[in-house]
Protein backbone atom coordinates (compact mmCIF):
# COMPACT_ATOMS: atom_id res chain seq x y z
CA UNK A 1 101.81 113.68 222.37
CA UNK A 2 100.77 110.12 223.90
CA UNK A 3 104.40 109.50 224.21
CA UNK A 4 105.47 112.98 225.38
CA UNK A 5 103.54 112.30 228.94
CA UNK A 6 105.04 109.36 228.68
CA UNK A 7 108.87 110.47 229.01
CA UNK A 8 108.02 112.82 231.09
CA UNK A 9 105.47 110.86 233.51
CA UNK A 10 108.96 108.73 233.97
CA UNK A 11 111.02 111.83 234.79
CA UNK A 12 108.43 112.70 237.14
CA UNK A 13 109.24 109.29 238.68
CA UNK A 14 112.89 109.35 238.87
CA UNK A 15 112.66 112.90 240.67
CA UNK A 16 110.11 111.42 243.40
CA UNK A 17 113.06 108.95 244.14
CA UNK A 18 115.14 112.17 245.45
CA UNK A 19 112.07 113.29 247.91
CA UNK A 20 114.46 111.80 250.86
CA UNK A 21 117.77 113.32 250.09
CA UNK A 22 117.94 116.04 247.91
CA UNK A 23 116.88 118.53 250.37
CA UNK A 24 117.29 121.88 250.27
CA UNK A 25 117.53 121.48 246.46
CA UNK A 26 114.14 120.69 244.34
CA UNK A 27 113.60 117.30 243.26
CA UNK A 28 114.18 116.61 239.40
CA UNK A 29 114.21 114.00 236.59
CA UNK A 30 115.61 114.07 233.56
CA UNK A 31 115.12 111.79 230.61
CA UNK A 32 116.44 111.96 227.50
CA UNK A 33 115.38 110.14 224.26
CA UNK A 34 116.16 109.89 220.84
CA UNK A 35 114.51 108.06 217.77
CA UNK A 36 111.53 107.26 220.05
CA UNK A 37 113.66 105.18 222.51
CA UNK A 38 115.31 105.97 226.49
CA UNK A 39 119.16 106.62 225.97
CA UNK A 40 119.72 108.38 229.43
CA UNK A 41 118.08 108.81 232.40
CA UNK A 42 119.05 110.46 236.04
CA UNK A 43 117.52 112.34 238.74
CA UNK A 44 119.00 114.61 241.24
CA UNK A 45 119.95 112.57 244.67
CA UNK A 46 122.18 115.44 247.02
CA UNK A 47 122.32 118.40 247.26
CA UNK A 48 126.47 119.15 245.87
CA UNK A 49 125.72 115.70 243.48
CA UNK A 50 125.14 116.06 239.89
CA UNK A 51 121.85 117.42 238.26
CA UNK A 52 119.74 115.02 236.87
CA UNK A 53 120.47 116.58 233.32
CA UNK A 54 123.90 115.82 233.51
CA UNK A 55 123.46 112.23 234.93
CA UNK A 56 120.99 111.31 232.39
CA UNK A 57 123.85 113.05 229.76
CA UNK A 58 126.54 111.15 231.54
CA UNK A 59 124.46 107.88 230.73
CA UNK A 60 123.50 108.50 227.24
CA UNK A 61 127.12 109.36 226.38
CA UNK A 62 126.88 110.10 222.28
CA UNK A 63 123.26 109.50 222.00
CA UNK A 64 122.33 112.52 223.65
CA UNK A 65 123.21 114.23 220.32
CA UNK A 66 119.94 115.30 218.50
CA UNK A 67 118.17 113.84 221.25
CA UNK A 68 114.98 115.44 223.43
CA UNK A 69 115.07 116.41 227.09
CA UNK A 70 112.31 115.61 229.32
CA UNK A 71 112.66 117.33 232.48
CA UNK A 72 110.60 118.06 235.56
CA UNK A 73 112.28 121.94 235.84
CA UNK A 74 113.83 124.44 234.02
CA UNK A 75 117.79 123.53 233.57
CA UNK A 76 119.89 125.66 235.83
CA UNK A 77 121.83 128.93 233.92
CA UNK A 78 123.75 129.82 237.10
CA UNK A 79 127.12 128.42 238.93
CA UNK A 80 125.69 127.41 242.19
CA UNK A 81 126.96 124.27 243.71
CA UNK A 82 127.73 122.80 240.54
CA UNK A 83 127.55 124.45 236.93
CA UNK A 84 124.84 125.26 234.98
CA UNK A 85 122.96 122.02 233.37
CA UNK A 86 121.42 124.36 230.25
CA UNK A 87 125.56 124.73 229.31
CA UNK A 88 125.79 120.98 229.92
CA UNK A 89 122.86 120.16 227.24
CA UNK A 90 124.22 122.40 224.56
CA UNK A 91 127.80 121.17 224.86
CA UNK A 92 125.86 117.64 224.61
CA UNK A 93 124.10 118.62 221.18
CA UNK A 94 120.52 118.17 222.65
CA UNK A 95 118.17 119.24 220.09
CA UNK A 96 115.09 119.84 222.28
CA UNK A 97 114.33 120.32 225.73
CA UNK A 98 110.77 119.78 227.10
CA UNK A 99 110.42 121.21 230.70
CA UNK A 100 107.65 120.99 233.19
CA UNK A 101 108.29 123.82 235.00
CA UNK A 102 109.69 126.98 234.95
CA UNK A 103 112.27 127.52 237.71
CA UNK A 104 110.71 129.83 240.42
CA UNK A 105 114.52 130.23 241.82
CA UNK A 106 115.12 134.17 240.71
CA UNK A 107 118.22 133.73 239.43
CA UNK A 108 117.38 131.30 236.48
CA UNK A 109 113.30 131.72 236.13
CA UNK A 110 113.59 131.65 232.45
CA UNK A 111 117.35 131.85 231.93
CA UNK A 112 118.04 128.69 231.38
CA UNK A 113 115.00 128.05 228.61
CA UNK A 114 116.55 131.16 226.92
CA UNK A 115 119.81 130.34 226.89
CA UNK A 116 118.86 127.42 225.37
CA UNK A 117 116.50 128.74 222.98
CA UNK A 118 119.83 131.44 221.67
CA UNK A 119 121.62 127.79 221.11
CA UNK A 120 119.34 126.88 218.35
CA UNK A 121 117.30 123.83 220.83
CA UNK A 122 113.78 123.93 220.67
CA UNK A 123 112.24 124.30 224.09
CA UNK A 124 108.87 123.40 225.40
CA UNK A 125 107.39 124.62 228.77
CA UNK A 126 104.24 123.06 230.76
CA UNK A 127 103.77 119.32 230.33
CA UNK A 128 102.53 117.75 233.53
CA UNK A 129 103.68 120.74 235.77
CA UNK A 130 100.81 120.80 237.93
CA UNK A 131 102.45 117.28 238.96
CA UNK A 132 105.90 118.54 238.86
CA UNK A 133 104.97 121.96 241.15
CA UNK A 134 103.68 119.11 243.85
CA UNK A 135 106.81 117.79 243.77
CA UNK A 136 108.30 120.44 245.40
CA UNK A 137 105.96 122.62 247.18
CA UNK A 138 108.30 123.94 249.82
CA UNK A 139 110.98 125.36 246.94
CA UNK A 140 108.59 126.77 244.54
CA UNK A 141 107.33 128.44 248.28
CA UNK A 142 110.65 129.61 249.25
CA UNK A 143 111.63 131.07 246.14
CA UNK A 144 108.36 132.87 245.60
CA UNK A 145 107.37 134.48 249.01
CA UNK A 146 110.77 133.56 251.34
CA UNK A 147 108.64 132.05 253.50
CA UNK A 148 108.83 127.54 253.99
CA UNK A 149 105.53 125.66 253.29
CA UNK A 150 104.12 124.43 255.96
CA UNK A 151 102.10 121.27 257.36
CA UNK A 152 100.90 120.76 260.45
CA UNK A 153 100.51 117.05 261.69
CA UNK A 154 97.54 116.04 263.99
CA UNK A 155 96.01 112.94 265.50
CA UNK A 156 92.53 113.02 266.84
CA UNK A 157 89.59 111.20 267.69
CA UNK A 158 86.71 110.92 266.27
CA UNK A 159 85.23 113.83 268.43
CA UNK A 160 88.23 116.13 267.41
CA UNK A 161 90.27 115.42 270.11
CA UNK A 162 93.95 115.35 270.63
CA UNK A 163 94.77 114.41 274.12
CA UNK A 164 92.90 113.20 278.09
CA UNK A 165 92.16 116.34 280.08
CA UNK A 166 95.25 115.28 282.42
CA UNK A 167 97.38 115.54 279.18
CA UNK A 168 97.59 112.00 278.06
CA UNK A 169 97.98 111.03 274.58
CA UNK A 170 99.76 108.10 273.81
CA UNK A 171 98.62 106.69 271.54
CA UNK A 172 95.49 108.12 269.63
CA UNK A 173 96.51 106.40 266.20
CA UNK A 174 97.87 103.49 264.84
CA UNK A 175 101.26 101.82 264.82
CA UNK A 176 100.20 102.04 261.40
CA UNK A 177 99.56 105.21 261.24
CA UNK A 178 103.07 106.31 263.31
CA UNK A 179 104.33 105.04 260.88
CA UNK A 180 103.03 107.09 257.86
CA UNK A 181 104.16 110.23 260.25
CA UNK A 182 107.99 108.57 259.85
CA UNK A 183 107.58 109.51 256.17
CA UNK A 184 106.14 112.52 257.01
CA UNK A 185 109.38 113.84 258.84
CA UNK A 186 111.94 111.98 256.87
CA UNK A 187 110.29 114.75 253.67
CA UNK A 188 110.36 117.93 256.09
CA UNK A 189 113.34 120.26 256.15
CA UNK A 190 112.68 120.85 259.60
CA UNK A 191 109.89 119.62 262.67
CA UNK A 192 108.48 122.00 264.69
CA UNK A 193 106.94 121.69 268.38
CA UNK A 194 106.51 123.96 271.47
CA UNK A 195 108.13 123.85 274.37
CA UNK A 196 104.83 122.90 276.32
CA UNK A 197 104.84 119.80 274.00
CA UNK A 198 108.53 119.22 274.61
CA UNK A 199 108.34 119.61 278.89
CA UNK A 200 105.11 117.37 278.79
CA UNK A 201 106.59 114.49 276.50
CA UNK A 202 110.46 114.71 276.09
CA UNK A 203 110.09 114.58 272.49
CA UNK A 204 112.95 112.71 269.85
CA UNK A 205 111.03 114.62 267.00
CA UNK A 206 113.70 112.44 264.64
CA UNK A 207 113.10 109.88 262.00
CA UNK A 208 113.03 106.61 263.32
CA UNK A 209 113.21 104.74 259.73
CA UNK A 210 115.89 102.77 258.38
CA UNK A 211 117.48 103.46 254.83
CA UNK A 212 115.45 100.76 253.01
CA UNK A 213 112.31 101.52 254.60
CA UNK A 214 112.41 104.67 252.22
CA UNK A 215 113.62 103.00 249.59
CA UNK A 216 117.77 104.41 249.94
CA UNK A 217 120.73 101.74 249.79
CA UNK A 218 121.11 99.75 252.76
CA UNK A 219 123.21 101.10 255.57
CA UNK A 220 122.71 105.12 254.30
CA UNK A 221 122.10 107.45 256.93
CA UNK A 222 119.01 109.34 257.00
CA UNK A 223 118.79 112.57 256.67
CA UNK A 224 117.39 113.95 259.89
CA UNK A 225 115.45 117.28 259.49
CA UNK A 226 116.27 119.95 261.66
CA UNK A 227 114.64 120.06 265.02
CA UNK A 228 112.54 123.67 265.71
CA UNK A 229 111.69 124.38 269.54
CA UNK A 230 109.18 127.48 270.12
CA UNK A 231 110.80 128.10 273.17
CA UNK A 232 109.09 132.02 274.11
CA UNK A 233 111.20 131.94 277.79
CA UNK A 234 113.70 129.42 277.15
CA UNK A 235 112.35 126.40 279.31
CA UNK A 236 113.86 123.99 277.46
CA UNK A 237 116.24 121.48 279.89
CA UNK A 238 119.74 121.23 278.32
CA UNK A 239 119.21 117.53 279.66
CA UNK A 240 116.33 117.48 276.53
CA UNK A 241 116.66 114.00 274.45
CA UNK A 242 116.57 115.76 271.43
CA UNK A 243 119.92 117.20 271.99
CA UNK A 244 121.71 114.14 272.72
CA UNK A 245 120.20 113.07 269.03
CA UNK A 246 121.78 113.00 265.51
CA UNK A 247 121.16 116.03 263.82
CA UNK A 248 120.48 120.06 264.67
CA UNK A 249 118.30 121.98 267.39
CA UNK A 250 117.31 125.38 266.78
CA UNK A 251 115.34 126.78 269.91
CA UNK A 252 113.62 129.94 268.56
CA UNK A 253 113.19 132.47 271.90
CA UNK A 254 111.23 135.05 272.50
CA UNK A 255 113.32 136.50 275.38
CA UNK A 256 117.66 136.31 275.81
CA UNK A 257 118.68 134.58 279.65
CA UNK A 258 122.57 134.71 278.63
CA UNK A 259 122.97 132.00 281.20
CA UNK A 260 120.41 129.68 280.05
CA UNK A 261 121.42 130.07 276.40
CA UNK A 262 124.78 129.20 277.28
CA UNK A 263 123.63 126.17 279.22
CA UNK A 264 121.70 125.31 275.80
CA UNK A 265 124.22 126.00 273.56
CA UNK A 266 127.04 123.96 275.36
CA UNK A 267 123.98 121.06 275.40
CA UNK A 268 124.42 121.30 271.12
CA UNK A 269 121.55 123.89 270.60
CA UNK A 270 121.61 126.82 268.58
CA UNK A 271 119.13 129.59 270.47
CA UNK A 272 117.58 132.67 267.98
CA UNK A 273 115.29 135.20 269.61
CA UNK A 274 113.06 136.38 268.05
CA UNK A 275 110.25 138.74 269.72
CA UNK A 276 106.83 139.66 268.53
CA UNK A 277 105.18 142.50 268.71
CA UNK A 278 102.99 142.63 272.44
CA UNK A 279 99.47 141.86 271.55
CA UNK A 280 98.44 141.84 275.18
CA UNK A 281 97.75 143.85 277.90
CA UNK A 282 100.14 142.00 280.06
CA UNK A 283 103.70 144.00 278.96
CA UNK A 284 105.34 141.11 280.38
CA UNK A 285 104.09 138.56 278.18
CA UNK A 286 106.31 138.58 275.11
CA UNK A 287 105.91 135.72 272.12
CA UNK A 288 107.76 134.40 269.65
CA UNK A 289 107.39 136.36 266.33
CA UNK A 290 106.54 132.83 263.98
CA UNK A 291 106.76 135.05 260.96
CA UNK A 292 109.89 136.49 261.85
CA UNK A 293 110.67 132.92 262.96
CA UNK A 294 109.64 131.87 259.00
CA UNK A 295 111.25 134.18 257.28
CA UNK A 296 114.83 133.00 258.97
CA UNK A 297 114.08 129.48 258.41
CA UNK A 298 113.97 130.25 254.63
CA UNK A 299 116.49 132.23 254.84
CA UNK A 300 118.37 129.00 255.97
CA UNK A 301 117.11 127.15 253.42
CA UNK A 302 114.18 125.73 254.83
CA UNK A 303 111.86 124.25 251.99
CA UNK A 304 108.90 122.62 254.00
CA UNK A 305 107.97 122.54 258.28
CA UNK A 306 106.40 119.71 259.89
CA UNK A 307 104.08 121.41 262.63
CA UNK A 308 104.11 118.47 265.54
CA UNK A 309 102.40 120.62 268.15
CA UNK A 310 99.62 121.26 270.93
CA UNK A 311 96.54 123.21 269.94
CA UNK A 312 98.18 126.62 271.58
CA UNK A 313 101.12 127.07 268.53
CA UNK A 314 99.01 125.26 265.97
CA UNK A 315 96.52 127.73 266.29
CA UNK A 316 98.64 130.32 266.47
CA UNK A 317 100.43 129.25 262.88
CA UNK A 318 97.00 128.73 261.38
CA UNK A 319 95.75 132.20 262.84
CA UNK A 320 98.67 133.68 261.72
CA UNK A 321 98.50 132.75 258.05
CA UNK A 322 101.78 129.99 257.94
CA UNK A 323 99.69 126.88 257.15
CA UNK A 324 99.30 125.49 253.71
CA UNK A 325 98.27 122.01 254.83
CA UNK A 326 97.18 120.08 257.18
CA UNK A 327 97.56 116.11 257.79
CA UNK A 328 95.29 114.98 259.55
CA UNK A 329 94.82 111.22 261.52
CA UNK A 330 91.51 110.55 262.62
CA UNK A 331 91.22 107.27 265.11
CA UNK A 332 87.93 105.16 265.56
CA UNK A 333 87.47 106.12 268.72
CA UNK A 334 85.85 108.93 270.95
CA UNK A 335 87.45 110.58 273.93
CA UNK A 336 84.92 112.76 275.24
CA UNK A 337 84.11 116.71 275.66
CA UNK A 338 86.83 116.68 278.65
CA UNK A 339 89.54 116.35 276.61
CA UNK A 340 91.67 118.39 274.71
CA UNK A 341 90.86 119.59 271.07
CA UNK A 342 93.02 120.22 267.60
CA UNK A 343 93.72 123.89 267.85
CA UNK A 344 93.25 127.12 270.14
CA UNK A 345 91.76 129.78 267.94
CA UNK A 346 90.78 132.65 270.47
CA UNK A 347 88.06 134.61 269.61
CA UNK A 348 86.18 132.46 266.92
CA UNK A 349 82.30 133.35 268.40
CA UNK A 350 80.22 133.11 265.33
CA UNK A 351 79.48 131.06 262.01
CA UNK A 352 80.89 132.88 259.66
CA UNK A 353 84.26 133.39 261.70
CA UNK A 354 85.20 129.84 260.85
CA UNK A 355 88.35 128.31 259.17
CA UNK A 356 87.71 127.08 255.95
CA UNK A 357 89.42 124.07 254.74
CA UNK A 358 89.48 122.09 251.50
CA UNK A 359 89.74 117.91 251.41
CA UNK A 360 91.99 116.82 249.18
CA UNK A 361 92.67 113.37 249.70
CA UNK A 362 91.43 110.92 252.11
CA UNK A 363 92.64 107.31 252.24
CA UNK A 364 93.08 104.60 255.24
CA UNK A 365 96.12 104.16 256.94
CA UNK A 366 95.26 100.80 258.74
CA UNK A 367 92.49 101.64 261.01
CA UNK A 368 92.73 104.92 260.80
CA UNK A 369 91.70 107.71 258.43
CA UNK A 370 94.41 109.97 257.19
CA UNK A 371 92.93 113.53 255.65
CA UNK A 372 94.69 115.99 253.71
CA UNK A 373 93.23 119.54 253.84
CA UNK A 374 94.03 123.12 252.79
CA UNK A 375 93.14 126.59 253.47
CA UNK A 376 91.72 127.95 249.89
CA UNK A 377 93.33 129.94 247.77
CA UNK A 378 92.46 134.12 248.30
């Protein structure tokens, strides 16, 4: 049993070392062993690449016969991008295969195991999948509910506050803390923001990190996540700083100026309207639907949203039900009762109207104090 965890504690490892790259496929390790002892070990790195099964099969070469695979999710049974890694462990002669996870994709959850099982290998399901599900909270989202997962980023004072009355904000945090918000991005499908945010600052919302700095070969590019602009009239300047940047610009609308999309599309953006519903008494005032705006993200394989945002849309995500987790930088330091605050929640007048959230890890990121919280579970 000891040595069970073991194995698969080390698959668990290999498949963190895809958290940069393999995006929008899940992250997985795969170790095989036979006679107590490693003969091949792999992890998925791209999405198109090899499976881990088949790169830890590739490296065990003969020894995977009669061995046992440790791996952090169920083996594909479909043809997607490449073929199915189950088919690739039976033609190997693997005699057991111990999986975290069951696949929440629907076209294998459980096909894989079974086809396996009809082979004559022994399958196992469950060791250490609570650590394998956090591995990849935005696929086992995606595949369950179509919607991303989602995170919203903040940096505040002591007193809760985000930004100077006149709008000033930089900087709240750290360079150390900046930093940890590099890695933040460089594991997010896609970074969200407002156009308020992006007309007051001129955002890059990119990732600013070199190749070794997470750990990838020297020289690689990074992968930069897609760029999300809540745009509800289309202010956004075709002269933006983000466009002239590596990587895509999706400015979600709320409202279609054929002339102003054109000026944004022929500036490198791609422009999706997307209405809600009026919910005020103004007719005129028309928003962007951000569950609509979810749902289409997903549907573009979208695994997990970085939230980078005023209070206004922040709010409006966390009102609206889209936030599983917030990441939050406090700074030793107090602003005042002028300034601006984390989040616009109209309408919150009593005690027992609040937002509950749950701590689940705090830890320093030089002087600052970086908290990670979550709605509870209903």
């Amino acid at each position: 049993m000891a040595a069970g965890h073991a194995f698969m504690a080390r698959a668990l490892r290999l498949a963190e070392r895809g958290r940069w790259t393999t995006d929008p496929n899940p992250r997985v390790g795969c170790v095989l062993v036979r006679d107590g002892e490693i003969v091949g070990e792999g992890w998925h790195q791209r999405a198109g690449g090899p499976h881990a099964e088949r790169v830890a099969l590739a490296q065990a070469g003969e020894r995977a016969r009669g061995a046992s695979a440790f791996v952090t999710l169920e083996p594909c049974s479909h043809h997607g991008r490449t073929p199915p890694c189950a088919d690739a462990l039976i033609s190997a002669g693997v005699a057991r295969v111990v999986a975290a996870m069951i696949d929440p994709n629907p076209r294998v959850a459980g096909r894989g195991l079974e086809r396996l099982r009809e082979a004559g290998i022994a399958v196992e399901v469950g060791l250490l999948a609570e650590q394998a599900a956090a591995l990849n909270p935005g696929f086992i989202k995606r595949q369950r509910t179509g919607l991303p997962f989602c995170r919203v980023k903040l940096a505040a004072s002591l007193d809760g506050r985000t930004a100077m009355a006149s709008g000033e904000s930089r900087w709240i945090t750290s360079e150390a803390a900046r930093a940890d918000v590099q890695r933040l991005r460089a594991g997010a499908s896609a970074i969200l923001t407002g156009s308020g945010t992006l007309l007051a600052d001129d955002p890059s919302l990119n990732v600013r990190l070199a190749a070794e700095a997470l750990g990838l070969p020297p020289g690689e590019a990074v992968r930069q996540p897609l760029r999300v602009i809540v745009d509800s009239r289309q202010r956004t300047p075709p002269t933006a700083r983000l466009l002239g940047l590596p990587g895509a610009t999706l400015i979600a609308c709320a409202t279609d100026e054929p002339a102003r999309r054109a000026a944004l599309e022929a500036a490198g953006a791609q422009v999706l309207v997307c209405p809600a519903p009026d919910r005020t008494q103004d007719a005129t005032v028309v928003h962007v639907d951000l569950s609509a705006l979810f749902g289409e993200l997903a549907r573009r394989e979208i695994n997990e949203i970085l939230i980078e945002a005023g209070p206004t849309l922040a709010g409006s995500a966390l009102q609206a039900g889209l936030v599983d987790e917030l990441i939050l930088y406090l700074a030793p330091h107090l602003m005042g009762d002028a300034a601006r605050g984390l989040f616009r929640l109209p309408g919150l007048t009593q005690m027992a109207e609040r937002v509950p959230l749950e701590i689940h890890d705090v830890r320093r990121v030089g002087p600052d104090l970086r908290l990670r919280l979550r709605p509870p579970l209903v």
